[in-house]
C-alpha atoms as a PDB file:
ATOM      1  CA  UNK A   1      62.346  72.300  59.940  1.00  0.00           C
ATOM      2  CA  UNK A   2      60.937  69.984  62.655  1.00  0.00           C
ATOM      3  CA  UNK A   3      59.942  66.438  62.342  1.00  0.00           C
ATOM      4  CA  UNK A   4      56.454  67.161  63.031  1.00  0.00           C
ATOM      5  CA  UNK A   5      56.429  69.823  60.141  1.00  0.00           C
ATOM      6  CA  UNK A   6      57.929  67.885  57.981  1.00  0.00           C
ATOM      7  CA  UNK A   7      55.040  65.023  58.726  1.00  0.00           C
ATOM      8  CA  UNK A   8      52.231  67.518  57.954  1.00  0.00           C
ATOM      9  CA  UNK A   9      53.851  68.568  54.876  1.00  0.00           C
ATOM     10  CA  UNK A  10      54.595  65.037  54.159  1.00  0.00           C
ATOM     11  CA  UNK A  11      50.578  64.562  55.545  1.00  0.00           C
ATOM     12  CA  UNK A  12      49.529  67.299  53.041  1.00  0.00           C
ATOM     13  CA  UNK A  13      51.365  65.969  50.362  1.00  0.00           C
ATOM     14  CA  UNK A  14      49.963  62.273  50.576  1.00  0.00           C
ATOM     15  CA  UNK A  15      46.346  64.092  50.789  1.00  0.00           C
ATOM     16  CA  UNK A  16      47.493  66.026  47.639  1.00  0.00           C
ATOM     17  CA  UNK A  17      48.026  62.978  45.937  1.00  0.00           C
ATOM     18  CA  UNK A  18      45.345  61.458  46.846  1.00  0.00           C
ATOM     19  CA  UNK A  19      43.286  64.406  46.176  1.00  0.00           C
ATOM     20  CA  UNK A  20      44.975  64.050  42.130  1.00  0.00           C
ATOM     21  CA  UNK A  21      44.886  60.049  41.857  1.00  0.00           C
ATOM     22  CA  UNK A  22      41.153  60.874  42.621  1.00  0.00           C
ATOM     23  CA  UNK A  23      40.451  63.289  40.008  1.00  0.00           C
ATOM     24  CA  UNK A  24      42.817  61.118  37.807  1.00  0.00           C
ATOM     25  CA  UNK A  25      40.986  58.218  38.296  1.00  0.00           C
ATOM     26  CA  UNK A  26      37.564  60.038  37.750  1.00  0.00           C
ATOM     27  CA  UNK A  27      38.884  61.840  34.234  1.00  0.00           C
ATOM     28  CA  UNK A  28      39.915  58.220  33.132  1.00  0.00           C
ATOM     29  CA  UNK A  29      36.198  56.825  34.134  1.00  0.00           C
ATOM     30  CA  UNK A  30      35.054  59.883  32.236  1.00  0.00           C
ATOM     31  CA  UNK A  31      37.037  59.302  29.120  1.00  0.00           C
ATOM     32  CA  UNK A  32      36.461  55.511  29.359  1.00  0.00           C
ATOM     33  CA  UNK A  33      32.706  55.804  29.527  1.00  0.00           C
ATOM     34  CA  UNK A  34      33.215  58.342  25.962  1.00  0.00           C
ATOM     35  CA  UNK A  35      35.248  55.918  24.625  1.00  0.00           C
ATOM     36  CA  UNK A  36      32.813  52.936  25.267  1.00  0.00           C
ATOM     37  CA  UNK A  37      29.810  55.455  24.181  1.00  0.00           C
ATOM     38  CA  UNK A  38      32.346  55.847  20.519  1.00  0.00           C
ATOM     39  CA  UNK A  39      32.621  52.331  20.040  1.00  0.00           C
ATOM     40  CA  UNK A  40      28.723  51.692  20.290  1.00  0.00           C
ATOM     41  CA  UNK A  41      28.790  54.538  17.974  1.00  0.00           C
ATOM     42  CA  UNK A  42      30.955  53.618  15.556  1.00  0.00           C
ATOM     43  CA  UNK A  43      29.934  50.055  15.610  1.00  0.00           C
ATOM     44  CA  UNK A  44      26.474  51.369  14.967  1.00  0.00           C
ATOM     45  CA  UNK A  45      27.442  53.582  12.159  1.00  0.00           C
ATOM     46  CA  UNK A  46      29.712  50.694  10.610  1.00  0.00           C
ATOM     47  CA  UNK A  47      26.467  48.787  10.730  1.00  0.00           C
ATOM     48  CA  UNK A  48      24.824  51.516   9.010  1.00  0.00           C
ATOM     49  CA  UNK A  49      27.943  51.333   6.133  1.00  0.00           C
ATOM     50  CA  UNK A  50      27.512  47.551   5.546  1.00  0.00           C
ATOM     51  CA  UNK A  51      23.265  47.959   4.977  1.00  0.00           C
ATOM     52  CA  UNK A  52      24.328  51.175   2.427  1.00  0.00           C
ATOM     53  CA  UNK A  53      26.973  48.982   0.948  1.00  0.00           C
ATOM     54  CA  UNK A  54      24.822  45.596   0.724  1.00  0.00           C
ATOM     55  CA  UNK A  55      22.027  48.229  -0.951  1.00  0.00           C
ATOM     56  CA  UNK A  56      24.771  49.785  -2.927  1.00  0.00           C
ATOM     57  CA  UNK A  57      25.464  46.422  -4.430  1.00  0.00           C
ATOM     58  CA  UNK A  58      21.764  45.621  -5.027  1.00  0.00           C
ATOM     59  CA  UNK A  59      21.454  48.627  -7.021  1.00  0.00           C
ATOM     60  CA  UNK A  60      24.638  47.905  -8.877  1.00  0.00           C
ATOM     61  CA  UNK A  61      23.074  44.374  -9.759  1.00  0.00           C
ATOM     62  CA  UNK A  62      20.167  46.078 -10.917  1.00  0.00           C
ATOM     63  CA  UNK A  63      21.557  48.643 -12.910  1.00  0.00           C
ATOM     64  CA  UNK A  64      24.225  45.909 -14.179  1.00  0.00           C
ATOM     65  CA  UNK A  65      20.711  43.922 -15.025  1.00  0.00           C
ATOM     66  CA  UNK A  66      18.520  46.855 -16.374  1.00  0.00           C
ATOM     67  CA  UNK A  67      21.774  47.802 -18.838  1.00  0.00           C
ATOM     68  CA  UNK A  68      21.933  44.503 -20.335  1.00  0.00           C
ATOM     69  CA  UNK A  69      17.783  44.203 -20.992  1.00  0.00           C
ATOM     70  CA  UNK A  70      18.253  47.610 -22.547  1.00  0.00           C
ATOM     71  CA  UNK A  71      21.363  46.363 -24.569  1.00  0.00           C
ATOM     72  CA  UNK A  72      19.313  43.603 -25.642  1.00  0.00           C
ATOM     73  CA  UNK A  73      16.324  45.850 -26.697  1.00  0.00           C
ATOM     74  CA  UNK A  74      18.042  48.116 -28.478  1.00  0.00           C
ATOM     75  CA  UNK A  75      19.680  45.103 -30.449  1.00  0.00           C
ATOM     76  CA  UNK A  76      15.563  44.167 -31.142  1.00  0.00           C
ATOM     77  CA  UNK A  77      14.444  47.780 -31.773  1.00  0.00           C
ATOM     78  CA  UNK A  78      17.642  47.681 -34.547  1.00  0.00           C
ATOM     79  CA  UNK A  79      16.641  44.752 -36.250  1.00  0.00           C
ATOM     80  CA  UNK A  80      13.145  45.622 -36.620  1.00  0.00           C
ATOM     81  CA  UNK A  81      14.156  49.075 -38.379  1.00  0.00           C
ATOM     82  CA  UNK A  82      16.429  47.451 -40.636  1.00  0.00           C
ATOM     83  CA  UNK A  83      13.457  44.561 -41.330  1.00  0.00           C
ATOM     84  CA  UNK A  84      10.877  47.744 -41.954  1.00  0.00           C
ATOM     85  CA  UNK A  85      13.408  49.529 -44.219  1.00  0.00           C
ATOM     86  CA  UNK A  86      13.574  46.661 -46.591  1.00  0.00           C
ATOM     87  CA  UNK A  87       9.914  46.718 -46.647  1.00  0.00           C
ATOM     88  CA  UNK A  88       9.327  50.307 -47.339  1.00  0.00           C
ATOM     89  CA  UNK A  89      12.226  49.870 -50.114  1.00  0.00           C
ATOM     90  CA  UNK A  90       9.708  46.593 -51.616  1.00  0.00           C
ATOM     91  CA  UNK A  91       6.568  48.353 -51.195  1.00  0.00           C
ATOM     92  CA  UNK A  92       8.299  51.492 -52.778  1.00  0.00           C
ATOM     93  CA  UNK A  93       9.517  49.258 -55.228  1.00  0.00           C
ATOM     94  CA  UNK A  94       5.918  47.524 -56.078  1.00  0.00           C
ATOM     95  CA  UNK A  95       4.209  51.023 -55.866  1.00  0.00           C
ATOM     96  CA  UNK A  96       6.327  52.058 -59.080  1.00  0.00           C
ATOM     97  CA  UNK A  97       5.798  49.210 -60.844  1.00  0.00           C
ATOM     98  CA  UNK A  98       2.083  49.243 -60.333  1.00  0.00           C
ATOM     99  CA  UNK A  99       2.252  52.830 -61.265  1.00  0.00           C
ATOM    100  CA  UNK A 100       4.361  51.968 -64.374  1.00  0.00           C
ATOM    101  CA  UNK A 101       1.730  48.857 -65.275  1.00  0.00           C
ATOM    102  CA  UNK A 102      -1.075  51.970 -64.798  1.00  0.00           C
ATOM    103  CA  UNK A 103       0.675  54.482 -66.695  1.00  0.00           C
ATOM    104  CA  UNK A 104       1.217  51.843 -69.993  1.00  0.00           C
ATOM    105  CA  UNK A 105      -2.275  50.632 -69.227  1.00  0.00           C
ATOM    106  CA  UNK A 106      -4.175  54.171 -69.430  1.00  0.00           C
ATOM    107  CA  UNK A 107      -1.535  54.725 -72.418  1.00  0.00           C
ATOM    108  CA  UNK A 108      -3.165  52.240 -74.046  1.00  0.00           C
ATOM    109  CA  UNK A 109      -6.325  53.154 -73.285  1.00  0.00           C
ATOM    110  CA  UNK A 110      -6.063  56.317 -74.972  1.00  0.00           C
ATOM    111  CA  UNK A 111      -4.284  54.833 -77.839  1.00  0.00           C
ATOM    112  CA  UNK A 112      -7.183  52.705 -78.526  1.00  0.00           C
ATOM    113  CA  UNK A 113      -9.660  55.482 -77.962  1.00  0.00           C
END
């Protein structure tokens, strides 16, 4: 092989290269651009995750808060059955005895009649 074909196929060769550094170079603008249009993404949807997790919280506070008022309710509601039992049991209690006092008084009644 001759010097001069050895220069065009060394010539070829260096415009092969360069030919492949160029497309490498344009794949790795390609990818970088993705990348850079990922981050913004991500960075957009780890925005998104802190608002859910601040309004995750918020609910939790509220449902933390909500729980406790109904805790304390139910303690009320509770006490005010127990209060109206022993106040059916007295009224249930003075019924009978009135009914009793009625009873001995009509008994008499009809003694004396």
């Amino acid at each position: 092989m001759s010097i001069e074909e050895r220069l065009d196929r060394l010539e070829q060769l260096v415009v092969q290269l360069i030919h492949m550094v160029g497309e490498n170079n344009k794949i790795v603008k390609d990818l970088s651009q993705r990348m850079d249009r990922l981050e913004q993404r991500m960075d957009k949807l780890e925005q998104r995750m802190d608002k859910l997790e601040q309004h995750m919280d918020k609910l939790e506070q509220r449902f933390d808060e909500e729980s406790a008022l109904n805790q304390r309710r139910h303690q009320e509601v509770i006490k005010e059955v127990r209060n109206l039992n022993f106040e059916v049991d007295y009224l249930r209690n003075q019924t009978s005895k009135h009914d009793m006092e009625i009873h001995k008084i009509k008994q008499l009644q009809a003694a004396s009649n």
